[in-house]
C-alpha atoms as a PDB file:
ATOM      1  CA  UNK A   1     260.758 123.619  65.834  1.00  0.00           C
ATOM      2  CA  UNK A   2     257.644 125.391  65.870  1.00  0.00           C
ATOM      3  CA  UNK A   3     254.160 123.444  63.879  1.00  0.00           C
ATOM      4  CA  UNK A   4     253.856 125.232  60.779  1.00  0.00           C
ATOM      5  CA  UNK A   5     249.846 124.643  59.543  1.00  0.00           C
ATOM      6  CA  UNK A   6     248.040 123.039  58.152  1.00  0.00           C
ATOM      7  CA  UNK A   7     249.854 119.622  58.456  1.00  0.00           C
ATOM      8  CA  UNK A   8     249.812 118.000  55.176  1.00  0.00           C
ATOM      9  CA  UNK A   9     249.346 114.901  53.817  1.00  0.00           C
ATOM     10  CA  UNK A  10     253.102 114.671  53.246  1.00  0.00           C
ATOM     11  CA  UNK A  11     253.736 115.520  56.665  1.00  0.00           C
ATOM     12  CA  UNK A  12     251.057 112.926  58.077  1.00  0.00           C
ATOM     13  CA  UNK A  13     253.033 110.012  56.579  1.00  0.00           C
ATOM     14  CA  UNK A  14     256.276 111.036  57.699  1.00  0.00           C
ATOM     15  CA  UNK A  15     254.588 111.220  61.449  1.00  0.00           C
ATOM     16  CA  UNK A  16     251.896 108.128  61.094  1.00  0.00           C
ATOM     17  CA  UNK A  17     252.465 104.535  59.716  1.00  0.00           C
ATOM     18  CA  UNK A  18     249.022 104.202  58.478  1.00  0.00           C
ATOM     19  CA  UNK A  19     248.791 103.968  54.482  1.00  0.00           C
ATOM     20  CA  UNK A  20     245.695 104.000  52.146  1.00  0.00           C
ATOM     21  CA  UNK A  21     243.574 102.623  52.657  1.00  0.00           C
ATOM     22  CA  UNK A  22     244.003 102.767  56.433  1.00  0.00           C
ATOM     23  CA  UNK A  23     245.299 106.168  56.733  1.00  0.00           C
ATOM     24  CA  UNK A  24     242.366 108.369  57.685  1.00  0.00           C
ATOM     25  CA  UNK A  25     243.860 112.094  58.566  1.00  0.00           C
ATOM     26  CA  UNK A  26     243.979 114.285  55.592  1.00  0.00           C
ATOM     27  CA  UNK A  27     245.276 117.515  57.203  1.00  0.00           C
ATOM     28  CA  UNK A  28     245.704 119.065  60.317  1.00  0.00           C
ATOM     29  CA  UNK A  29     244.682 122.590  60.669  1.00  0.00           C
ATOM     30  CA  UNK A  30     245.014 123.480  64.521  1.00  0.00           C
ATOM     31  CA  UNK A  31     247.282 122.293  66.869  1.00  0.00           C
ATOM     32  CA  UNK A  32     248.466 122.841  70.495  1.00  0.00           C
ATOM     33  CA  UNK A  33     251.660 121.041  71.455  1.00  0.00           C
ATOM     34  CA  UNK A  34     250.423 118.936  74.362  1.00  0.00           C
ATOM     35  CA  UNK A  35     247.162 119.466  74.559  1.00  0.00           C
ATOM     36  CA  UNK A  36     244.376 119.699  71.251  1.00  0.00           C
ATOM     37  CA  UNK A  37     244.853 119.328  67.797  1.00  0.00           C
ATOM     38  CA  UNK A  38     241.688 119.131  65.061  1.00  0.00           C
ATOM     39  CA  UNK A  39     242.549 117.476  61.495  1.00  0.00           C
ATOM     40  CA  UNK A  40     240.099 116.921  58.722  1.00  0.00           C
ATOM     41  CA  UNK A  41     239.273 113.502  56.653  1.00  0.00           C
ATOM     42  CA  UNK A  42     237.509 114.419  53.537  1.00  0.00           C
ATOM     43  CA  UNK A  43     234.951 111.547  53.177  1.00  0.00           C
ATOM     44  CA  UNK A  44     234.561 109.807  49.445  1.00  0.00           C
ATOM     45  CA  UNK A  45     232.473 107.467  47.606  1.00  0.00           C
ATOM     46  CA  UNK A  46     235.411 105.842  46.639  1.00  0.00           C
ATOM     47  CA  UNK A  47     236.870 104.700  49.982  1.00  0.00           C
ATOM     48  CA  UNK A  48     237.061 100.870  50.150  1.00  0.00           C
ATOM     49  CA  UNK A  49     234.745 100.136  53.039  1.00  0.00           C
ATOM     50  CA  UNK A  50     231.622 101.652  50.811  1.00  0.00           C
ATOM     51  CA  UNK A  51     231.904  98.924  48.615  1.00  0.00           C
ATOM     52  CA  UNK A  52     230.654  96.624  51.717  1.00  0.00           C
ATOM     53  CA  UNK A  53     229.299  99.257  54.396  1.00  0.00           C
ATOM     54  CA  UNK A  54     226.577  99.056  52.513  1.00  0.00           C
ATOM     55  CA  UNK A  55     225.854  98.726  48.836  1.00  0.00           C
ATOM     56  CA  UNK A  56     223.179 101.080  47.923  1.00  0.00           C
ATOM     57  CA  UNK A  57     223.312 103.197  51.610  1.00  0.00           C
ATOM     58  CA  UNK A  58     227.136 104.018  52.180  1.00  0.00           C
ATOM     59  CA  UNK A  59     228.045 104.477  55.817  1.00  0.00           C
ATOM     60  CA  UNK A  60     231.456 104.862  57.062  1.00  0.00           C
ATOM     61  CA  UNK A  61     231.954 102.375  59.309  1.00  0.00           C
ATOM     62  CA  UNK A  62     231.711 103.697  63.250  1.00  0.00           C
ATOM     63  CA  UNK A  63     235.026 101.742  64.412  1.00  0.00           C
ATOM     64  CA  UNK A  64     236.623 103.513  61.594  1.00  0.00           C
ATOM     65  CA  UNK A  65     235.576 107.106  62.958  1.00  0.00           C
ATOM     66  CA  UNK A  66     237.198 106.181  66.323  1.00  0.00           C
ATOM     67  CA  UNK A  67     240.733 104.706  64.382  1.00  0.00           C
ATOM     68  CA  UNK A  68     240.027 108.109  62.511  1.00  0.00           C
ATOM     69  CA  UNK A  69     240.415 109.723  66.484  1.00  0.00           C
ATOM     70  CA  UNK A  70     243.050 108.123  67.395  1.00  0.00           C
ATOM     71  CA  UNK A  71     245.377 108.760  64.653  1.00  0.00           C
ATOM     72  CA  UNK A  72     244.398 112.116  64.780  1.00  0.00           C
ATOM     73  CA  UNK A  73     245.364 111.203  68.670  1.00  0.00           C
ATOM     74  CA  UNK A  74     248.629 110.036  67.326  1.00  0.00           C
ATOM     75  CA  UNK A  75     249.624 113.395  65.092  1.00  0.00           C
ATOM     76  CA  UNK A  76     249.208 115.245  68.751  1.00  0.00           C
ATOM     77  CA  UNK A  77     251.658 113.112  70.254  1.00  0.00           C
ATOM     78  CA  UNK A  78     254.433 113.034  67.176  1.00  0.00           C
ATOM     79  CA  UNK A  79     253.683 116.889  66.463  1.00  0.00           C
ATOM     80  CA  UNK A  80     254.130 117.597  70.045  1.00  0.00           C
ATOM     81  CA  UNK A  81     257.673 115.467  70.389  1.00  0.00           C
ATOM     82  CA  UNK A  82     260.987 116.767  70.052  1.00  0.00           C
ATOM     83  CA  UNK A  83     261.794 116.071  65.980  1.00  0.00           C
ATOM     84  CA  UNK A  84     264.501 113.469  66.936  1.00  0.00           C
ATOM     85  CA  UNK A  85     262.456 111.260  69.007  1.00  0.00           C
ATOM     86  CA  UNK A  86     260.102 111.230  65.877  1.00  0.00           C
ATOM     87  CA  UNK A  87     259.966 107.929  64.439  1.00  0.00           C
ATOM     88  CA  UNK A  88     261.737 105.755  67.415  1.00  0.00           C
ATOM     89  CA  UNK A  89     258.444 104.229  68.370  1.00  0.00           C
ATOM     90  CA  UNK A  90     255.012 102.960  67.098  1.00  0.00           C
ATOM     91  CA  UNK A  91     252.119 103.935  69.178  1.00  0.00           C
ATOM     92  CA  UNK A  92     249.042 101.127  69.248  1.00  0.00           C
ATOM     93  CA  UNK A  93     245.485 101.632  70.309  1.00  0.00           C
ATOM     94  CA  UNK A  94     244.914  99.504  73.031  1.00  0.00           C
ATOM     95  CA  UNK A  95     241.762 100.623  74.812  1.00  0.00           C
ATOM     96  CA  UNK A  96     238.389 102.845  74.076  1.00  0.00           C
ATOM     97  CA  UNK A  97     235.877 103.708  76.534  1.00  0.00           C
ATOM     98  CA  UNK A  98     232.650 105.713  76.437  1.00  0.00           C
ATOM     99  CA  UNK A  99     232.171 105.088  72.366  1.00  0.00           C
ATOM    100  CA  UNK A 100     228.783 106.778  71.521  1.00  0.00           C
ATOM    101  CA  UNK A 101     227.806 107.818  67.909  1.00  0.00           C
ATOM    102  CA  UNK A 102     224.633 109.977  66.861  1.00  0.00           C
ATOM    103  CA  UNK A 103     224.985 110.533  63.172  1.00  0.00           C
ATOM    104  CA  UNK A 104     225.835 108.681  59.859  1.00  0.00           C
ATOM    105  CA  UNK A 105     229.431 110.234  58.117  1.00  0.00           C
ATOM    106  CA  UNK A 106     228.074 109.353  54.490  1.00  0.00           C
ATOM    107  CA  UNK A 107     230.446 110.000  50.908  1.00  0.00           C
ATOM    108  CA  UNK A 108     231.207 113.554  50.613  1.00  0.00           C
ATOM    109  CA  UNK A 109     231.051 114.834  54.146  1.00  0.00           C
ATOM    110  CA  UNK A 110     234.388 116.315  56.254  1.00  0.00           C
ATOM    111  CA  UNK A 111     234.952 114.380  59.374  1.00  0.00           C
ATOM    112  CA  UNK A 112     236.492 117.081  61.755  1.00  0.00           C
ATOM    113  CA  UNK A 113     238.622 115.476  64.491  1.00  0.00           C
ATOM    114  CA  UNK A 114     238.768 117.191  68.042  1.00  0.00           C
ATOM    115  CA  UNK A 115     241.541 115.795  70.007  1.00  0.00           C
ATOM    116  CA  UNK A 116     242.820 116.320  73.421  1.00  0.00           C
ATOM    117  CA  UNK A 117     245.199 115.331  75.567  1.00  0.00           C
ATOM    118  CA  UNK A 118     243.608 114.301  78.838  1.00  0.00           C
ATOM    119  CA  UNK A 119     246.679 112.992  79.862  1.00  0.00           C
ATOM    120  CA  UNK A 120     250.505 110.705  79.733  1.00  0.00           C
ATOM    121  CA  UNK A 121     251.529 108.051  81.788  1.00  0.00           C
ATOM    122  CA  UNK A 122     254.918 106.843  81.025  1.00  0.00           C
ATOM    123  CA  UNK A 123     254.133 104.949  77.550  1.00  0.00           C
ATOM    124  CA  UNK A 124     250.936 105.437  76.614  1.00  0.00           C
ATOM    125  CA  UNK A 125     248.707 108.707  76.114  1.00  0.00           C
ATOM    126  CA  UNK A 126     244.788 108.968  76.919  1.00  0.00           C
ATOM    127  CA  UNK A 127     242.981 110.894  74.852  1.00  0.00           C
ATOM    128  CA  UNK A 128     239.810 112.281  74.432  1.00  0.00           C
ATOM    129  CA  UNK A 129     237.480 112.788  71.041  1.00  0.00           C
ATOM    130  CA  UNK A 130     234.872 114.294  69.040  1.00  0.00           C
ATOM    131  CA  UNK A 131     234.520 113.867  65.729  1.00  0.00           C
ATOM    132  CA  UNK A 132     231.876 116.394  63.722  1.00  0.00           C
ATOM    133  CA  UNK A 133     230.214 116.951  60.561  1.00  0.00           C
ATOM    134  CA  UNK A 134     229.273 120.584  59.599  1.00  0.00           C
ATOM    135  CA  UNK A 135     229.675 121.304  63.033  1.00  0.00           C
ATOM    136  CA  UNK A 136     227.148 118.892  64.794  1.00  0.00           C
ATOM    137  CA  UNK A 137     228.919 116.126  66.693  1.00  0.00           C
ATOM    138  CA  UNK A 138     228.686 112.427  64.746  1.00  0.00           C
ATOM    139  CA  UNK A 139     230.752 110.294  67.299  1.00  0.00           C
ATOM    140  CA  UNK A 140     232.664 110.683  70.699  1.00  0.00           C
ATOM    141  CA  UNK A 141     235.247 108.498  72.690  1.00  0.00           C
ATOM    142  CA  UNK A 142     237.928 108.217  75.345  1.00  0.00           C
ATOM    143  CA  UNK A 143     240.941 106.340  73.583  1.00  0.00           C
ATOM    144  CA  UNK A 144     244.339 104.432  75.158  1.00  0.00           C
ATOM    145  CA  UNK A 145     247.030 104.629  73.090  1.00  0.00           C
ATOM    146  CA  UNK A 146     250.651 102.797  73.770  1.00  0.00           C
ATOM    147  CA  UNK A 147     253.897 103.351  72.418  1.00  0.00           C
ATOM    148  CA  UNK A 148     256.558 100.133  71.569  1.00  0.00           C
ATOM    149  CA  UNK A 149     259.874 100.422  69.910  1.00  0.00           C
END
């Protein structure tokens, strides 16, 4: 069945595990089976990790920009399945490589996700990342991810 965009919310949890507050897609709005999708997380000041990350001078955490990636990583993989294997396996992150990050992603920006697939061995899937803000690149990174049933 053909991608029909953008991905919603809706359709995120029926493809990714993650719940709030760990869920940290929004909506997909381009998508190439195999090979590049870009989703969107709308940034708020009420997102738990402001409340610690840090009082007065909110920051989303940089670790959370690269789980951000990789679920973003993840939506490629699920949209980019046949629908019935959908759901037959969890995918982990196991590795990232090459983290670098040259901006702040404060309350009320839109994190833009760049995914591709660099490439699939057996299990896992490697991908590679750039997230953005208004265009201008916050945070990069190679990620592992590996499926288990």
């Amino acid at each position: 069945m053909p991608v029909t965009l953008p991905v919603t919310l809706a359709e995120i949890n029926r493809l990714l595990p993650h719940r709030y507050p760990f869920l940290l897609v929004d909506r997909v709005v381009e998508f190439e089976k195999d090979k590049r999708v870009l989703a969107y997380k709308n940034v708020t000041c009420n997102e738990p990790f402001f409340n610690g990350h840090f009082p007065g001078l909110p920051v989303m955490p940089g670790v959370l920009v690269v789980e951000a990636l990789a679920q973003a990583g993840g939506l490629l993989t699920q949209l980019s399945r046949d629908p019935e294997e959908i759901g037959n396996d969890t995918f982990y992150l196991v590795k990232v490589d090459n983290a670098r990050f040259s901006r702040m992603v404060v309350p009320g920006d839109k994190l833009e996700l760049d995914v591709e697939l660099k490439r699939r061995i057996r299990n896992m899937a490697q991908y590679i990342g750039i997230a953005r803000v208004d265009g201008e690149q916050v945070a990069c990174a190679e990620i592992l991810c590996a499926a288990a049933r």
